[in-house]
Protein backbone atom coordinates (compact mmCIF):
# COMPACT_ATOMS: atom_id res chain seq x y z
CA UNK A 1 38.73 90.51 88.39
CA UNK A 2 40.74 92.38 86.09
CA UNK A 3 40.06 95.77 87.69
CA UNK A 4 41.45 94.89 90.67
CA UNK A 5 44.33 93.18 89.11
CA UNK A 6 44.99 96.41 86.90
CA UNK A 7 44.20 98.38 90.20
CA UNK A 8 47.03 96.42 92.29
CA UNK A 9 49.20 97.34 89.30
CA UNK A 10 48.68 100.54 89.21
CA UNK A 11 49.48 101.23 92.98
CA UNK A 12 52.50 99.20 92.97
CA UNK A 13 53.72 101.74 90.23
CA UNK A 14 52.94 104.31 92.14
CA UNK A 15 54.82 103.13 95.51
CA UNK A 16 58.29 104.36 96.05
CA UNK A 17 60.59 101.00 95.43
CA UNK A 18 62.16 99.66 99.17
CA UNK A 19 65.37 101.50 99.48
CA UNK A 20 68.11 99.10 99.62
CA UNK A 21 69.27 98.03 102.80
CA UNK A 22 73.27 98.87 102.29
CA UNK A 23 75.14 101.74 99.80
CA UNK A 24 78.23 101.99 100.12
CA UNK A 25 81.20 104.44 97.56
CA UNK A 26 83.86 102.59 97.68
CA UNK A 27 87.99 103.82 97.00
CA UNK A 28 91.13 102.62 96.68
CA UNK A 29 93.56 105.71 97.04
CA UNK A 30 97.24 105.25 96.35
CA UNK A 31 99.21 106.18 99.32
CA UNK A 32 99.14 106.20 103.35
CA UNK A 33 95.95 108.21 103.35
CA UNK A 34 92.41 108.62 102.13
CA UNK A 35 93.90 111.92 100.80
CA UNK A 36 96.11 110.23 97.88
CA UNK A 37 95.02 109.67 94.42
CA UNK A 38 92.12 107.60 93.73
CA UNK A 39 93.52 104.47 91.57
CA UNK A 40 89.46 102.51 91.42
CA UNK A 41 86.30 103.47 92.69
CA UNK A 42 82.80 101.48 92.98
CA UNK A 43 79.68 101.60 94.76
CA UNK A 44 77.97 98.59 96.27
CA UNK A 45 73.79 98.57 96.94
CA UNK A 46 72.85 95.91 99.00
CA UNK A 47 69.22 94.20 98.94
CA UNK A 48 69.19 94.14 96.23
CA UNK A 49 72.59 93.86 95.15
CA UNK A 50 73.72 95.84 92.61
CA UNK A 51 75.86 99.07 91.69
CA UNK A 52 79.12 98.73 89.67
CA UNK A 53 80.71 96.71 92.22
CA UNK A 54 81.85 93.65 89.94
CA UNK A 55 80.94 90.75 92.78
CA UNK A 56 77.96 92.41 94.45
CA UNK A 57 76.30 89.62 95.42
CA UNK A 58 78.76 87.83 96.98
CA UNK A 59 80.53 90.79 99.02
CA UNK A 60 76.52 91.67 100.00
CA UNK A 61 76.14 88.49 101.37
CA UNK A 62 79.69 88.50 103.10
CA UNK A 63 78.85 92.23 104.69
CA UNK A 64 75.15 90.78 105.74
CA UNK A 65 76.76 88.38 107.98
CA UNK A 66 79.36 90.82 109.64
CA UNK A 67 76.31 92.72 110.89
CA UNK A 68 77.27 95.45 108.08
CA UNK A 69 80.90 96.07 109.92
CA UNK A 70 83.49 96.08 107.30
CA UNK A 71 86.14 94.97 109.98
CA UNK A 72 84.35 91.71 110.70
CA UNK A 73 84.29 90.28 107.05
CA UNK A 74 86.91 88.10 106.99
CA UNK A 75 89.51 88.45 103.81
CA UNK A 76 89.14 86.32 101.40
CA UNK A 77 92.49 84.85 101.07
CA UNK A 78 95.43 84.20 99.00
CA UNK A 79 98.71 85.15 98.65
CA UNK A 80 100.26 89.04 97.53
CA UNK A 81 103.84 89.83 97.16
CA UNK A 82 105.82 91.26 99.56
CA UNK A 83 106.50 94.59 98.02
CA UNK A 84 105.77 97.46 99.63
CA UNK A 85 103.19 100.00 97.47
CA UNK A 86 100.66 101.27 100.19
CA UNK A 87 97.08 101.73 99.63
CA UNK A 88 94.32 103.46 101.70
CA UNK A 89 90.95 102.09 101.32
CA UNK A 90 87.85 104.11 102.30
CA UNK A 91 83.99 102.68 102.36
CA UNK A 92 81.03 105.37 103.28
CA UNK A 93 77.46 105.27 103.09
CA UNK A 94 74.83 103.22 104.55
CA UNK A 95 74.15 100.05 106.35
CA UNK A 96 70.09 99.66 107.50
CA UNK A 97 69.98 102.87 108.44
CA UNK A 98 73.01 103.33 110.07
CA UNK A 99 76.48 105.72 108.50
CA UNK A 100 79.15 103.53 107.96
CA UNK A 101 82.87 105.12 107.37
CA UNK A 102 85.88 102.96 107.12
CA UNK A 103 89.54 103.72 106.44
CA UNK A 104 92.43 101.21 106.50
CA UNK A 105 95.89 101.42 104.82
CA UNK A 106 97.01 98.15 103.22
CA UNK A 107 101.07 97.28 102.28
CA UNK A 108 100.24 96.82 98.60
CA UNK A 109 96.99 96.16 96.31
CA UNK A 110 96.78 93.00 96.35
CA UNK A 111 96.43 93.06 100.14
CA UNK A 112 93.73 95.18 99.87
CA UNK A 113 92.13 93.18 96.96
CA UNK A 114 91.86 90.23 99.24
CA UNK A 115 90.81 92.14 102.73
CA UNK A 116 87.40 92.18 103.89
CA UNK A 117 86.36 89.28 101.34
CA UNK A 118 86.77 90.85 98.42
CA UNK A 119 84.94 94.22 99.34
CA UNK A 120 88.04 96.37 97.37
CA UNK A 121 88.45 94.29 95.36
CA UNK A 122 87.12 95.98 91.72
């Protein structure tokens, strides 16, 4: 009995671990375009949730039920000021196998901290 149990082990450690099932690099860029200055950057892995996203869970679960489109997560809501500071944010990567590449300019920060539940918001 303990052979095979070391034997079950040992090829688990040998099996590549399941690639996650989203990746995303994530920017916030200051500006009217994905060319300005990046102000933050994170990356999000999804199933299982990780990277330095700082609420990967919760934006994982939030992109899993848009179907992995970033324009179908609703924002998360709240209130900014109405100053005007644009920000581009860009997401590229992965989402089950398919490229995913998003750009949207937002009228301040804070507006982009809340858009797409939370997803820019690090």
């Amino acid at each position: 009995m303990a052979s095979i149990v070391a034997t079950a082990a040992l090829i688990s450690a040998l099996l590549p671990a399941p690639a996650p099932s989203g990746r995303l690099d994530l920017a916030v860029h200051d500006g009217q375009s994905a060319g300005g200055r990046v102000l933050a950057a994170a990356t999000l892995t999804c199933e299982p949730s990780g990277g330095s996203h700082p609420d990967a869970a919760a934006v994982c679960e939030r992109l899993a039920a848009a179907g992995g489109d970033i324009s179908k997560i609703p924002n998360s809501g709240g209130f900014c000021p109405m100053i005007f500071m644009p920000v581009t944010v860009t997401a590229s990567g992965s989402w089950k196998g398919h490229p995913v590449s998003f750009t949207k300019t937002y009228g301040n920060r804070c507006m982009a901290d809340i858009a797409a539940g939370g997803l820019f918001h690090f």
